[in-house]
Protein backbone atom coordinates (compact mmCIF):
# COMPACT_ATOMS: atom_id res chain seq x y z
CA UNK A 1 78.28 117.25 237.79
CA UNK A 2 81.83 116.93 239.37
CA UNK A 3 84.77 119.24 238.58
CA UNK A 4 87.30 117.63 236.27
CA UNK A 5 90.58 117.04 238.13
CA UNK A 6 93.93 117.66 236.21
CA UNK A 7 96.18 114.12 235.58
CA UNK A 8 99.01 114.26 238.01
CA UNK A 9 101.16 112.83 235.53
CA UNK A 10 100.42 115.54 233.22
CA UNK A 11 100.52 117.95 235.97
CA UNK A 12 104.32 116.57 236.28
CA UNK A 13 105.50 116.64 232.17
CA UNK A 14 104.14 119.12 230.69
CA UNK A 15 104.24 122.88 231.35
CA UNK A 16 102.05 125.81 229.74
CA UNK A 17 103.44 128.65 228.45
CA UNK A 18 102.39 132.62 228.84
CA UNK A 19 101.28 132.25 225.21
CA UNK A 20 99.11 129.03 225.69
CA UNK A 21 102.10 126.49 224.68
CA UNK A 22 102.64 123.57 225.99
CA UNK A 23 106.53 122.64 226.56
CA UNK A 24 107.37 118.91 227.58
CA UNK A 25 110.97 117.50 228.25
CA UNK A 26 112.13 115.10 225.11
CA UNK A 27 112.55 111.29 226.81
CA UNK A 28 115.25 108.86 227.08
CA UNK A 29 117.94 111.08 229.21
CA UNK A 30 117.46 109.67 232.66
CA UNK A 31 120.67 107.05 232.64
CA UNK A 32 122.53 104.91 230.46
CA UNK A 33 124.21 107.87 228.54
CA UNK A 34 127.04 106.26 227.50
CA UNK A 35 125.07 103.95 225.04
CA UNK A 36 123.84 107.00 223.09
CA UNK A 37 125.60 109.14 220.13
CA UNK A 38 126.02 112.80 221.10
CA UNK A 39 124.06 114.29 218.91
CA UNK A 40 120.41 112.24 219.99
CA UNK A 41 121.73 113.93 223.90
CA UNK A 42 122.20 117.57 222.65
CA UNK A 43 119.20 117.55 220.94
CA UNK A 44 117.30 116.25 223.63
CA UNK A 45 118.82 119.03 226.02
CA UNK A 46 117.01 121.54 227.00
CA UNK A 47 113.03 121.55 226.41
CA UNK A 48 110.76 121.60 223.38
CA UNK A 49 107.18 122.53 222.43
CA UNK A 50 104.45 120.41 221.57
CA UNK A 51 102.92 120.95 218.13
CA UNK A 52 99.73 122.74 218.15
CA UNK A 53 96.59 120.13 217.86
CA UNK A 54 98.73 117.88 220.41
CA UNK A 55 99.19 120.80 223.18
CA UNK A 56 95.08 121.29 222.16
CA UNK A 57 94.86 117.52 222.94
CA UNK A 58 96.75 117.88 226.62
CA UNK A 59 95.44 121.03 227.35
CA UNK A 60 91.41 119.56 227.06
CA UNK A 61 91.57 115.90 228.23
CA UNK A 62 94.35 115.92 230.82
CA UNK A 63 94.70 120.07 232.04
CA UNK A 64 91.62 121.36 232.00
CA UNK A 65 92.01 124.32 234.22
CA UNK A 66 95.23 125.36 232.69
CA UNK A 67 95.47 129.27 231.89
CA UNK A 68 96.21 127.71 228.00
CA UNK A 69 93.14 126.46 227.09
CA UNK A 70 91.05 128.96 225.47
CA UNK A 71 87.31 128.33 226.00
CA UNK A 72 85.37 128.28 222.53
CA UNK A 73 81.80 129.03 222.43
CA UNK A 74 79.87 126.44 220.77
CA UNK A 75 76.66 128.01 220.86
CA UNK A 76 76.82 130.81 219.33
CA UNK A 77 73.97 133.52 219.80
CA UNK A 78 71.35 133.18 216.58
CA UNK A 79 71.27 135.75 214.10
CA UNK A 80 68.06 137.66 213.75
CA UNK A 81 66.68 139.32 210.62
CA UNK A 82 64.09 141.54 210.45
């Protein structure tokens, strides 16, 4: 089977943290500022982080060699009792 590739346009908006976070810039700042209060442009300053089960979400489907995604075993080894 092939090797997954990672979604260039997820490659480009989203960024994983050291702690397995994934931080995105908030939309709607590229032009027409003037037409916006201030307060929706300071609080789309700067970056933010994606809540948890949506970074999971990114991190599987579109980044799947990113150093945030955590492998899980599925398969666990059977328990044996004598």
């Amino acid at each position: 089977m092939p090797k997954m590739k990672t979604k260039s346009a997820a490659k480009k908006r989203f960024m994983v943290t050291g702690s397995g976070k994934v931080k995105f810039k908030p939309a709607k700042m590229r032009h027409m500022q003037m037409n916006k209060p201030k307060s929706m442009k300071r609080k789309a300053r700067g970056t933010s982080i994606l809540a948890e089960m949506d970074g999971r979400i990114i991190l599987e489907n579109f980044m799947p060699y990113s150093r945030g995604l955590k492998k899980t075993n599925h398969n666990p080894a059977p328990i044996v009792l004598d």
